[in-house]
C-alpha atoms as a PDB file:
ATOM      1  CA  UNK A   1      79.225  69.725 111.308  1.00  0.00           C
ATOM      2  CA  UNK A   2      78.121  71.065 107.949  1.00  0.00           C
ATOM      3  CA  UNK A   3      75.641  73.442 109.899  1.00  0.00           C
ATOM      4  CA  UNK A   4      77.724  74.643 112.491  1.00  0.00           C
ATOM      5  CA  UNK A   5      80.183  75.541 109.688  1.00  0.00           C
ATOM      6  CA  UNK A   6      77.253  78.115 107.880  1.00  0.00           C
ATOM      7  CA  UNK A   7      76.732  79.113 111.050  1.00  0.00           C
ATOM      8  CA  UNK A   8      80.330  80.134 112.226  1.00  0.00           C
ATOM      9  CA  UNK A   9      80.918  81.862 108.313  1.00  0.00           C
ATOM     10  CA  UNK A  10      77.511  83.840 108.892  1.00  0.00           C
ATOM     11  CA  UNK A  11      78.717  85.439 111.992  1.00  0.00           C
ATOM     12  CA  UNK A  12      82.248  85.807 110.971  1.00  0.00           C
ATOM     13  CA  UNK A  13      81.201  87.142 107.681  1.00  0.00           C
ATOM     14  CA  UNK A  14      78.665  89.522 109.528  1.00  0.00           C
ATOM     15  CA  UNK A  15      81.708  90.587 111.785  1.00  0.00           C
ATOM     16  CA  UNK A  16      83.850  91.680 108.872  1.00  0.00           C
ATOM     17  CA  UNK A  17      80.749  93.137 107.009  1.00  0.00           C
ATOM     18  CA  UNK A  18      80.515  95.218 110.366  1.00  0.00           C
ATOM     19  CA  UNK A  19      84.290  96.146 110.707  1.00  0.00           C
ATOM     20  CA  UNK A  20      84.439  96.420 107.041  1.00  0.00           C
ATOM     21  CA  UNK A  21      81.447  99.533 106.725  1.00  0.00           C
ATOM     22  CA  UNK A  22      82.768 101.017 110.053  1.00  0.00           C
ATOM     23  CA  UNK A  23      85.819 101.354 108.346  1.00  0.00           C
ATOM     24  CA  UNK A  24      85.040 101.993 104.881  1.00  0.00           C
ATOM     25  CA  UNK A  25      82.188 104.961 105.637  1.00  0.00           C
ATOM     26  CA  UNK A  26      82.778 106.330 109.142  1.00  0.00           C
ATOM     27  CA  UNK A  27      84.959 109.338 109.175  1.00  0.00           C
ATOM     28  CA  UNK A  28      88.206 108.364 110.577  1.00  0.00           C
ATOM     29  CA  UNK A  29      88.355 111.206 112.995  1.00  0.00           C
ATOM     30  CA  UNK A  30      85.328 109.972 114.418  1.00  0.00           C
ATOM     31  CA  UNK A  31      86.161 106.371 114.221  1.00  0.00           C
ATOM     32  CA  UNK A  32      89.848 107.148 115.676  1.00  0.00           C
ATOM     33  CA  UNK A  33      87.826 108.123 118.955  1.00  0.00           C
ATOM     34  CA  UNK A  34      86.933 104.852 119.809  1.00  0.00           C
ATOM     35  CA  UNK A  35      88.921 102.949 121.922  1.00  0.00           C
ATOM     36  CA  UNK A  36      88.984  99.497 119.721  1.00  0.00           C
ATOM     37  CA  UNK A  37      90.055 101.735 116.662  1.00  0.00           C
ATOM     38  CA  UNK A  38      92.429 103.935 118.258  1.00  0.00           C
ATOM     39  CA  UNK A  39      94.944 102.357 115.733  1.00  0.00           C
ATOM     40  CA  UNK A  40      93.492 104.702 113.531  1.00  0.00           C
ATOM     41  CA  UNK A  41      95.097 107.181 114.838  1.00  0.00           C
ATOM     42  CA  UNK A  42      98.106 106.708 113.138  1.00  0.00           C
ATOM     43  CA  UNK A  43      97.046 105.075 110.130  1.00  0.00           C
ATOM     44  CA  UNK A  44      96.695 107.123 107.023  1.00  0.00           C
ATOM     45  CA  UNK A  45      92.736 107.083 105.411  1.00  0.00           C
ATOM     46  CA  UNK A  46      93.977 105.259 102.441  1.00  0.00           C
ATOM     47  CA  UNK A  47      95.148 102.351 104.470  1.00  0.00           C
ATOM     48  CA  UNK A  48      92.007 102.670 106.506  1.00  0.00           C
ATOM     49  CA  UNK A  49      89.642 102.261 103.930  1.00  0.00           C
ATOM     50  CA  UNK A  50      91.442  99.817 102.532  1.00  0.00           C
ATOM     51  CA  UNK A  51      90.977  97.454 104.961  1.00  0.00           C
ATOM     52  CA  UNK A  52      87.445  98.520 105.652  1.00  0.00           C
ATOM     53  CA  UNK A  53      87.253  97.023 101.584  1.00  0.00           C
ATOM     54  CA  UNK A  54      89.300  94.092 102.365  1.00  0.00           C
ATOM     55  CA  UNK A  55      87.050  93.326 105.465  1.00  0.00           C
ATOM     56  CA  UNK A  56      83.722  93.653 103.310  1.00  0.00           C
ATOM     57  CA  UNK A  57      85.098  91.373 100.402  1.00  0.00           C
ATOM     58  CA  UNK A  58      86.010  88.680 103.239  1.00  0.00           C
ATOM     59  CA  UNK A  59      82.075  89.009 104.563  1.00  0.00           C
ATOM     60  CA  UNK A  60      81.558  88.345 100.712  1.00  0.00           C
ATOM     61  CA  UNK A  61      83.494  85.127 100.286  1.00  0.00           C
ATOM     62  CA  UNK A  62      83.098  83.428 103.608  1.00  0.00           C
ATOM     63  CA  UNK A  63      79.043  82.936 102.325  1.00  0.00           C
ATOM     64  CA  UNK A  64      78.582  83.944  98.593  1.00  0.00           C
ATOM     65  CA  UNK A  65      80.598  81.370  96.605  1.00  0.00           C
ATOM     66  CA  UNK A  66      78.753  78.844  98.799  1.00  0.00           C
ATOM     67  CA  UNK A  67      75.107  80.172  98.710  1.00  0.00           C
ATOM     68  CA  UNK A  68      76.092  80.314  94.501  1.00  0.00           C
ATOM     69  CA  UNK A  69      77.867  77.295  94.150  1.00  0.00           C
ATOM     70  CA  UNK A  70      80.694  78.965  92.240  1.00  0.00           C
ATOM     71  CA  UNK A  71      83.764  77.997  93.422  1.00  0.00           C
ATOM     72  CA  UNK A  72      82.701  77.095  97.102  1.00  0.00           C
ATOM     73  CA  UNK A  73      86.408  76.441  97.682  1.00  0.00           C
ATOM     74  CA  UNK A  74      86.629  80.082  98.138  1.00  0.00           C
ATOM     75  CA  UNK A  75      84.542  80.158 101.569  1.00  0.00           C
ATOM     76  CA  UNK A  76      87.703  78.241 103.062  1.00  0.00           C
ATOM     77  CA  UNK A  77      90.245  80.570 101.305  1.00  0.00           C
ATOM     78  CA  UNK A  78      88.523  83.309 102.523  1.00  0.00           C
ATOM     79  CA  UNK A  79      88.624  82.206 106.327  1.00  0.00           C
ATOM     80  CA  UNK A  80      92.520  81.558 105.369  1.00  0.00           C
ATOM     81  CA  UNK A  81      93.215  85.212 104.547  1.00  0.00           C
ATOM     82  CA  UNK A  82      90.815  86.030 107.492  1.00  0.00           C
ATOM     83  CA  UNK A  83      93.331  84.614 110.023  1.00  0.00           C
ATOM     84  CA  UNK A  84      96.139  86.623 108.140  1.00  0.00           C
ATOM     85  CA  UNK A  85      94.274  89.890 108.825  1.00  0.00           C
ATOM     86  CA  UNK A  86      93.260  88.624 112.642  1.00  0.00           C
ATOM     87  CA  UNK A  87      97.363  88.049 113.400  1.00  0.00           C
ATOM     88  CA  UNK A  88      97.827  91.748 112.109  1.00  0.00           C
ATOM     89  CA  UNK A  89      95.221  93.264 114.576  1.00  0.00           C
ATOM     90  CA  UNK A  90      96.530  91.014 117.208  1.00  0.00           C
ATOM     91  CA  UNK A  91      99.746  92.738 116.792  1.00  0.00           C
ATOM     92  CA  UNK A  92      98.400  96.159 116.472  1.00  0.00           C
ATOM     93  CA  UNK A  93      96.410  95.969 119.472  1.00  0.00           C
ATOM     94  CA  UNK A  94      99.132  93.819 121.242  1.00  0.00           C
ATOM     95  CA  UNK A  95     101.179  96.814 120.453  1.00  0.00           C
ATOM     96  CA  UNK A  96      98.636  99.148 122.154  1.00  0.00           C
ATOM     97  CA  UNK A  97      98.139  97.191 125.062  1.00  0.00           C
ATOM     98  CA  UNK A  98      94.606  96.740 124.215  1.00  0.00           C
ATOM     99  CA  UNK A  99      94.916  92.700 125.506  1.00  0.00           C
ATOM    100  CA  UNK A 100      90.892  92.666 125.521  1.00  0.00           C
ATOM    101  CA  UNK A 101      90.885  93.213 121.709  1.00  0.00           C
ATOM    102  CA  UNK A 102      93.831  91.060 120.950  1.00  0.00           C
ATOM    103  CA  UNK A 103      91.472  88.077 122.921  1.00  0.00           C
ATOM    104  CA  UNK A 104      89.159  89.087 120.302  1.00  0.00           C
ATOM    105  CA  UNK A 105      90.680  88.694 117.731  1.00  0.00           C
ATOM    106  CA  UNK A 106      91.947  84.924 118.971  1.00  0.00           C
ATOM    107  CA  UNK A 107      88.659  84.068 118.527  1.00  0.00           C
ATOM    108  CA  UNK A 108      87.979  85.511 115.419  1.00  0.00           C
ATOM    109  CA  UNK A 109      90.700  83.795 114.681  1.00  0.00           C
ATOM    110  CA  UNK A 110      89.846  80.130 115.942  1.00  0.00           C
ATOM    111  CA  UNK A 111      86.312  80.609 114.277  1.00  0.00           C
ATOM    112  CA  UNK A 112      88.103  81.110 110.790  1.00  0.00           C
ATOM    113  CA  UNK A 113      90.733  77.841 111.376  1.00  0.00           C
ATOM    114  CA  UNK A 114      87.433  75.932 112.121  1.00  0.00           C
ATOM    115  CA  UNK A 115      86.018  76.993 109.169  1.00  0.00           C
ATOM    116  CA  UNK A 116      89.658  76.283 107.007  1.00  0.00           C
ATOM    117  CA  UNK A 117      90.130  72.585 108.353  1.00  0.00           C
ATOM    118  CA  UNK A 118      86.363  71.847 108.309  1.00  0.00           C
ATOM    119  CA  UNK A 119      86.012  72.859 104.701  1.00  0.00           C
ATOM    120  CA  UNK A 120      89.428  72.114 103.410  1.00  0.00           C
ATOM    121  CA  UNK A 121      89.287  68.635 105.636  1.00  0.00           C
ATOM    122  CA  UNK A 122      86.424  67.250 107.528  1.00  0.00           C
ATOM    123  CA  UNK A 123      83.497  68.769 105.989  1.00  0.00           C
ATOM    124  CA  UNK A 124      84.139  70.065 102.221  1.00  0.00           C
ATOM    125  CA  UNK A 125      81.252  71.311 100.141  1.00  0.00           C
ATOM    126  CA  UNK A 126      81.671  68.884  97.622  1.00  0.00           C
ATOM    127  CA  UNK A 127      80.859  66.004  99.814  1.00  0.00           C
END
């Protein structure tokens, strides 16, 4: 269990590392031509960027504070706040009919509550 918990925070953490420079660095006029960000469109830079930040600090603490050992409770806090930001895209893209994305993001989402109930519950770092 503890393994396939690293495993599913690597790839979700490499996910939002992904979303997060896409957003952060790509010029929104290109990025708003892509189909999966066409959100974008209507979303001013600022708020743009700011989730592109949010999205690279949640790559940061689904792995770091474990690989450090400082406060390793983070990893599951981080998943937490992970499945708050997956329920806003699934709205947004729910919104834009964009049901392919919005499955996406439900399992994005199911990855992170496996993380939250293994390392909160079943599997915590300290054991």
């Amino acid at each position: 269990m503890h393994i396939a918990l690293w495993i599913i925070a690597g790839l979700l953490a490499l996910v939002a590392l992904t979303g997060g420079i896409t957003k952060t660095f790509v010029p929104l006029d290109k990025l708003s031509q892509h189909d999966g960000a066409a959100w974008t469109r209507g979303a001013s830079p600022t708020f743009v960027r700011t989730l592109g930040v949010l999205e690279i600090l949640a790559a940061i603490g689904l792995v770091l504070p474990a690989v450090l050992g400082i406060a390793p409770v983070m990893v599951p806090v981080t998943a937490a706040c992970w499945i708050a930001l997956m329920i806003g895209a699934m709205i947004t893209h729910g919104r834009l009919g964009q049901a392919k994305l919005v499955m996406v993001n439900v399992a994005y989402l199911a990855l992170a509550l496996f993380i939250v109930i293994g390392r909160f519950g079943t599997t915590p770092f300290t054991a």
